[in-house]
Protein backbone atom coordinates (compact mmCIF):
# COMPACT_ATOMS: atom_id res chain seq x y z
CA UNK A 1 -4.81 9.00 -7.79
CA UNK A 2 -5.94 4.97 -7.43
CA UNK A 3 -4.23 2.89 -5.08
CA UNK A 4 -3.50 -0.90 -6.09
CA UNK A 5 -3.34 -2.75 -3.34
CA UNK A 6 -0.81 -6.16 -4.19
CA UNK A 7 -1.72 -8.84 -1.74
CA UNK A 8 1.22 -10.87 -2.73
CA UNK A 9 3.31 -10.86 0.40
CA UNK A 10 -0.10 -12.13 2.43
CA UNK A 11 -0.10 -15.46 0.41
CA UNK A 12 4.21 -15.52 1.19
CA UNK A 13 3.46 -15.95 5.01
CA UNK A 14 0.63 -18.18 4.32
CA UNK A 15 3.36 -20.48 2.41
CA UNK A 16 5.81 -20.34 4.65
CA UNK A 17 3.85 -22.64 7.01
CA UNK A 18 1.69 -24.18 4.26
CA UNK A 19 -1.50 -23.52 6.23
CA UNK A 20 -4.44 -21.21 5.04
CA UNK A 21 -3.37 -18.58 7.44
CA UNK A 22 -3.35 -15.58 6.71
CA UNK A 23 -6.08 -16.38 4.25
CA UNK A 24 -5.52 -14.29 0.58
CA UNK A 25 -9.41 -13.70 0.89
CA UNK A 26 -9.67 -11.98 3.92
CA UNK A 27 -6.86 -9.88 2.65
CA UNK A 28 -8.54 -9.11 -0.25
CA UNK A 29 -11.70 -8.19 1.53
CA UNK A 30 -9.91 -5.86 4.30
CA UNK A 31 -8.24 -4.43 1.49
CA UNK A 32 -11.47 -3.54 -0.07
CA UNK A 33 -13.17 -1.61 2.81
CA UNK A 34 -10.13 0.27 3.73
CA UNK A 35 -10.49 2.18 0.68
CA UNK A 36 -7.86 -0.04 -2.14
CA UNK A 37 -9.04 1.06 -5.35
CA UNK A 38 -8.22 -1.95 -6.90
CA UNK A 39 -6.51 -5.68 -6.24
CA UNK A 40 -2.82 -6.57 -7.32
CA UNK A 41 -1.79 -9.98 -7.41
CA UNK A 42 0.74 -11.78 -9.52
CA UNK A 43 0.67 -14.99 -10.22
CA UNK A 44 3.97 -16.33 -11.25
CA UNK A 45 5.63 -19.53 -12.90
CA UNK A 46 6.36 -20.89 -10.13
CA UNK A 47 3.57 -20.19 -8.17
CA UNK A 48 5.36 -19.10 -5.04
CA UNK A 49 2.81 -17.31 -3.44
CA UNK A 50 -0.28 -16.53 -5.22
CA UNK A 51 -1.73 -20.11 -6.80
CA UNK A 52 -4.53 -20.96 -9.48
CA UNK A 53 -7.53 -20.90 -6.65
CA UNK A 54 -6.51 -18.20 -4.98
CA UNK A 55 -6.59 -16.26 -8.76
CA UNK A 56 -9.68 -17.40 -9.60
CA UNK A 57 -11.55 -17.06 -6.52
CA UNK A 58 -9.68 -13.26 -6.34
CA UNK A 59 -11.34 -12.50 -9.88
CA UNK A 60 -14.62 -14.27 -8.82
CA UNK A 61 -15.30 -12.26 -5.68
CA UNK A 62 -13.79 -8.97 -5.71
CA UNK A 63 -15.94 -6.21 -6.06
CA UNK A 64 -13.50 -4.13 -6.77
CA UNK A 65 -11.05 -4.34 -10.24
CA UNK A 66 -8.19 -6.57 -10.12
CA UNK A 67 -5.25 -6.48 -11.87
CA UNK A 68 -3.25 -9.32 -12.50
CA UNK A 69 0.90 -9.30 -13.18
CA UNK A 70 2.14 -11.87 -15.45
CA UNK A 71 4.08 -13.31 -17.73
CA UNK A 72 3.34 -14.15 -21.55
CA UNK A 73 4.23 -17.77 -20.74
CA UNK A 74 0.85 -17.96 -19.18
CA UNK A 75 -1.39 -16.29 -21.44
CA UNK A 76 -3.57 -19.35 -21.75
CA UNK A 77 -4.58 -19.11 -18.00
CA UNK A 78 -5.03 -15.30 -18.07
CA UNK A 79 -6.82 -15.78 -20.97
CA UNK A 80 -9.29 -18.79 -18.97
CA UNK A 81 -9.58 -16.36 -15.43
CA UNK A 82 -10.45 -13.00 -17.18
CA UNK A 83 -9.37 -10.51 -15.00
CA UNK A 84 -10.17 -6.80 -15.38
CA UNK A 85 -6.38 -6.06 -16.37
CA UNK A 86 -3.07 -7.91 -17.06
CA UNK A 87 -0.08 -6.54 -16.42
CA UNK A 88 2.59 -8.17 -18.05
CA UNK A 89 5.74 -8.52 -16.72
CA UNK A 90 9.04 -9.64 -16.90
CA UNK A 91 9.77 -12.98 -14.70
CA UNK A 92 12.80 -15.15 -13.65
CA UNK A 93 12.80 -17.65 -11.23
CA UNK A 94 15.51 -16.57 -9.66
CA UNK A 95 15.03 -13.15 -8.73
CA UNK A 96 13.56 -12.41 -5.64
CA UNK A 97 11.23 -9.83 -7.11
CA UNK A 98 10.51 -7.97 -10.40
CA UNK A 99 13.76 -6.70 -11.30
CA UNK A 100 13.26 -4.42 -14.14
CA UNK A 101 11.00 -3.50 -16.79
CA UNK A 102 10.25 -5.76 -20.27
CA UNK A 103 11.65 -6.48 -22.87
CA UNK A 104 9.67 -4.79 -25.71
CA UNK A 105 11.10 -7.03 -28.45
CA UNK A 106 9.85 -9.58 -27.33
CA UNK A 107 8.24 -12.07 -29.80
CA UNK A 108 5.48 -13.59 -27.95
CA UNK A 109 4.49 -10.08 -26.63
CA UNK A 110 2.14 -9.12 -29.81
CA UNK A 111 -0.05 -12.32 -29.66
CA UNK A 112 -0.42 -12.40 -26.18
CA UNK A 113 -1.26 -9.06 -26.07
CA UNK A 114 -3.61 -9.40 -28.83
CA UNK A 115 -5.03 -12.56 -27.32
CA UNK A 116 -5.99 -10.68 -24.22
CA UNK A 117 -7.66 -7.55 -25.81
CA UNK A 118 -9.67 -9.82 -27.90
CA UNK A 119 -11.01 -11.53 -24.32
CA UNK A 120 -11.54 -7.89 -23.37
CA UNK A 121 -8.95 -8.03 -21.19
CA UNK A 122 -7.33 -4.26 -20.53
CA UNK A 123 -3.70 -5.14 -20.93
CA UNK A 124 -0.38 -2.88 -19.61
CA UNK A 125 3.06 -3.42 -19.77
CA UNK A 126 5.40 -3.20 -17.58
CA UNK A 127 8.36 -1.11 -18.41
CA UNK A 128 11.42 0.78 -17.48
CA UNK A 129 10.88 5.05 -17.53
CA UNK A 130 12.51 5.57 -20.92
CA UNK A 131 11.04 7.25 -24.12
CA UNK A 132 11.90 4.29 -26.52
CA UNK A 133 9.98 1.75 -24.38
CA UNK A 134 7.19 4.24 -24.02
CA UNK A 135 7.01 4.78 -27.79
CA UNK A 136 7.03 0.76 -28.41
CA UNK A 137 4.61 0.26 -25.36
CA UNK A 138 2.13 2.40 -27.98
CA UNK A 139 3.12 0.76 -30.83
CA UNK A 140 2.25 -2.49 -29.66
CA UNK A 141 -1.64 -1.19 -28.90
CA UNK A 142 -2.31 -1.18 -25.48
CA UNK A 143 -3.52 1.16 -23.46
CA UNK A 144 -2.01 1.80 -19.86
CA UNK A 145 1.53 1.44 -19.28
CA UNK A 146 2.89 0.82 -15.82
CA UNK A 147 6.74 2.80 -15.07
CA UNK A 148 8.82 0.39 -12.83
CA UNK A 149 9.96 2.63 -10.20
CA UNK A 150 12.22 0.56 -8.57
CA UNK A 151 15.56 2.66 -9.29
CA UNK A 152 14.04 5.30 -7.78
CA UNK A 153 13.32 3.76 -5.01
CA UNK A 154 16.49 2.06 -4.47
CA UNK A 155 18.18 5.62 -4.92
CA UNK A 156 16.30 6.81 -2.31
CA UNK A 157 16.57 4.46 0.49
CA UNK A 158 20.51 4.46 0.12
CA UNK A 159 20.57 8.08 0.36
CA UNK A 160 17.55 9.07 3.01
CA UNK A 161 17.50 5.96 4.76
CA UNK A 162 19.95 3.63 6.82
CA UNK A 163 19.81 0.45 4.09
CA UNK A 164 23.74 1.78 3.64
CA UNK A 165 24.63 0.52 6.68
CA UNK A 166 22.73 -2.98 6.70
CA UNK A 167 23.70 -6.18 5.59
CA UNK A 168 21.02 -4.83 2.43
CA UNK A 169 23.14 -2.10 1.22
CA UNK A 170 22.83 -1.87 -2.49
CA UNK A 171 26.73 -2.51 -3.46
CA UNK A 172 26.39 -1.28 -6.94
CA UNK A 173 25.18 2.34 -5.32
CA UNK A 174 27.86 2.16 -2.02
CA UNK A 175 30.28 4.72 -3.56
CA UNK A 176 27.81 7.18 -6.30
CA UNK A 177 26.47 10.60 -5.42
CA UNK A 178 23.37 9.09 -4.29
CA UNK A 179 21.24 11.93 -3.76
CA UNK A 180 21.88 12.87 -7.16
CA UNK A 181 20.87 9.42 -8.52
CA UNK A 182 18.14 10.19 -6.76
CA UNK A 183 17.20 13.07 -8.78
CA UNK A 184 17.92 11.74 -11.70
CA UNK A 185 15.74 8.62 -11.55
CA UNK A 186 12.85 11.27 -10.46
CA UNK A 187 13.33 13.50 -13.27
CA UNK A 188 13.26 9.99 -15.33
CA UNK A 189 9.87 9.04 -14.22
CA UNK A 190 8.61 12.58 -14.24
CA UNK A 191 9.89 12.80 -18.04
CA UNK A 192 8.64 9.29 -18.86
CA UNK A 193 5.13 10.06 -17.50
CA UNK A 194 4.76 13.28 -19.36
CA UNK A 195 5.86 11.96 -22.50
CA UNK A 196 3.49 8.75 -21.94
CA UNK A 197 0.30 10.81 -21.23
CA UNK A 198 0.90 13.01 -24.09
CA UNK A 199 0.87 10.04 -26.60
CA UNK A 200 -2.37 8.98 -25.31
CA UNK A 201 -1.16 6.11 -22.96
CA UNK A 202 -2.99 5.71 -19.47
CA UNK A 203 0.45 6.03 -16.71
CA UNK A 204 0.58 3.60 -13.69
CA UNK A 205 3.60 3.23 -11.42
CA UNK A 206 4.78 0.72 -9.06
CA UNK A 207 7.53 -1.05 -7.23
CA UNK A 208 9.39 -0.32 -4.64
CA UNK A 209 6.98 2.65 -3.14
CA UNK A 210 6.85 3.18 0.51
CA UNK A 211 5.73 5.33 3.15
CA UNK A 212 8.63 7.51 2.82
CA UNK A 213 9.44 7.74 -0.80
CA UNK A 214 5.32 7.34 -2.00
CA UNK A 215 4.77 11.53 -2.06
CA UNK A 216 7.32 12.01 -4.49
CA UNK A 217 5.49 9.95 -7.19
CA UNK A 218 2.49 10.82 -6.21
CA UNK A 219 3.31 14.39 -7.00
CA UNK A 220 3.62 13.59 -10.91
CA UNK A 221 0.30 14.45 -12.55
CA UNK A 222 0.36 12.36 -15.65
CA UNK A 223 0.45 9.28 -12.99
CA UNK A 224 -3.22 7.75 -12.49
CA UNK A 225 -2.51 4.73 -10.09
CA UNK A 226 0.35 3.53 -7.95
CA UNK A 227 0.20 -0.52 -7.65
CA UNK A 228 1.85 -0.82 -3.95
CA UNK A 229 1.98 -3.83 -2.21
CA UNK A 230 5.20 -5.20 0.45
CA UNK A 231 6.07 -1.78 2.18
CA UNK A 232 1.87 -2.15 3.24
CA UNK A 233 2.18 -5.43 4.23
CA UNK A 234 5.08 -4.96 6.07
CA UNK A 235 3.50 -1.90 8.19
CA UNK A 236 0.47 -4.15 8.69
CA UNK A 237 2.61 -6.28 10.93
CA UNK A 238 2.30 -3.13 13.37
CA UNK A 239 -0.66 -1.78 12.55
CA UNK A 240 -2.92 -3.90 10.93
CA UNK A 241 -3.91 -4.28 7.18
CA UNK A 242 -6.71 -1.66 7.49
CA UNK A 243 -5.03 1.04 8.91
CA UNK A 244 -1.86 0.53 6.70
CA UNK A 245 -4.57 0.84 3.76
CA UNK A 246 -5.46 3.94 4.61
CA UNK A 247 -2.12 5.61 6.15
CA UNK A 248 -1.16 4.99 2.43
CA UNK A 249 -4.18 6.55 1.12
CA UNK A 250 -3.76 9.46 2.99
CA UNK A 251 -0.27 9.86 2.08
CA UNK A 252 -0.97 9.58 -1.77
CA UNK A 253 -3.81 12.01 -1.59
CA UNK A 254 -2.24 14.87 0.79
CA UNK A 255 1.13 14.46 -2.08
C-alpha cells in the first residue's frame, strides 16, 4: 500500500510567522528519502498555506508523483502546473479542513474533469464511502477515487481516545453508541472499497488517519494508497519528519 505524504500543515507554520521557515521544499525532500510514495499538497482558494510557487516548484522538483487536491474553481491553474494527479475536492472557506466528500452533481465537475484528462492529468474525486457516489464517480470517467475517511476517524477517536473529554469533543457524537459508529463507518469504507475495485475504479483513502486508527484501513485490500498528512506532521514535532515518515510506513505495511 502507497503512502501520500500531505505537506500541508508544514507551509501552516511557515505562515503563521510569514517567514520561509519551515521551508515546503525541504519538507518535500525529507519526505522523499524517508520512503513517501508520493507528495500531497492542496492548494486552496484562499491560499492559506500552500501558494502558486510553492505548487509549481513542488511539481518541478519532486522526483517522486505528486498529487494535487483542488477545487474545480481552479482548473485553469491545475491545468497550467500539470501535476501527476488532481484530486478534486470539495472547498469552503470557512471550514477548517475538508469536511466531507463532493458533490457529484456538480455542473462544472464534467469539464473540468475532462479538461484535465485531456492535459494527461490522472484525475480522482474525492468522495464520501457510499455506493451511489461510487457508481457516479465511474460514470463521470475517471479513474481512482479517493474514500473520505473522516467519519471513521472521528468515530474512533471519541470512542478509543480521550477527545470526549477535551474542549474538542465532537458534540454531535457526545451521547451515540460510539463504538458502534465506529463499526459502522468501517464496514462503510470496507463495503465502499469492495464495490469500487470491482467496477474497475483505482481506491485511495484519506483524512483523518493517524497512528492509532491507520491499521484498520490499511487492512482493506481493495485500498491502494492512504494520502496522510497532519497526524505526521504533528508527530514530527517530537520526532522529526523522517522518522514520523517511516513510523507510518511501518505501521501501514505490518496492518
Amino acid at each position: 500500500m502507497k503512502l501520500g505524504v500531505n505537506i500541508d500543515h508544514i507551509a501552516i507554520l511557515r505562515e503563521a510567522r510569514k517567514v520561509n521557515d519551515p521551508d515546503i521544499l525541504n519538507a518535500m525532500y525529507v519526505a522523499t528519502l524517508a520512503g513517501a510514495d508520493q507528495i500531497t499538497i492542496h492548494l486552496r482558494e484562499d491560499r492559506r498555506h500552500i501558494d502558486d510557487i510553492d505548487a509549481k516548484n513542488i511539481i518541478r522538483l519532486s522526483s517522486i508523483a505528486v498529487n494535487l487536491e483542488c477545487a474545480t474553481a481552479i482548473t485553469d491553474i491545475v491545468l497550467e502546473l500539470g501535476p501527476n494527479r488532481a484530486t478534486i475536492v470539495p472547498e469552503k472557506r470557512q471550514e477548517l479542513t475538508t469536511e466531507g466528500g463532493l458533490n457529484l452533481s456538480s455542473a462544472e465537475l464534467p469539464s473540468s474533469i475532462k479538461a484535465m484528462l485531456e492535459a494527461n492529468i490522472e484525475v480522482s474525486l474525492f468522495i464520501d464511502p457510499n455506493l451511489d457516489d461510487i457508481k457516479a464517480a465511474k460514470e463521470l470517467g475517471v479513474s481512482t477515487i479517493e474514500l473520505h475517511t473522516g467519519n471513521f476517524a472521528n468515530a474512533y477517536l471519541m470512542a478509543f481516545s480521550n477527545l470526549s473529554k477535551t474542549k474538542f469533543s465532537i458534540k454531535s457524537l457526545e451521547k451515540q453508541n460510539i463504538k458502534e459508529i465506529f463499526e459502522i463507518e468501517l464496514n462503510r469504507l470496507k463495503s465502499a472499497a469492495k464495490f469500487a475495485k470491482n467496477l474497475g475504479l483505482n481506491v485511495a483513502a484519506g483524512h483523518g488517519l493517524n497512528y492509532q486508527n491507520v491499521g484498520y484501513i490499511a487492512k482493506i485490500p481493495e485500498i491502494f494508497e492512504l494520502n496522510i498528512g497532519q497526524s505526521i506532521v504533528a508527530r514530527s514535532v517530537f520526532t522529526g519528519l523522517n522518522q514520523a515518515i517511516k513510523d507510518m510506513k511501518r505501521l501501514i505495511n505490518e496492518a
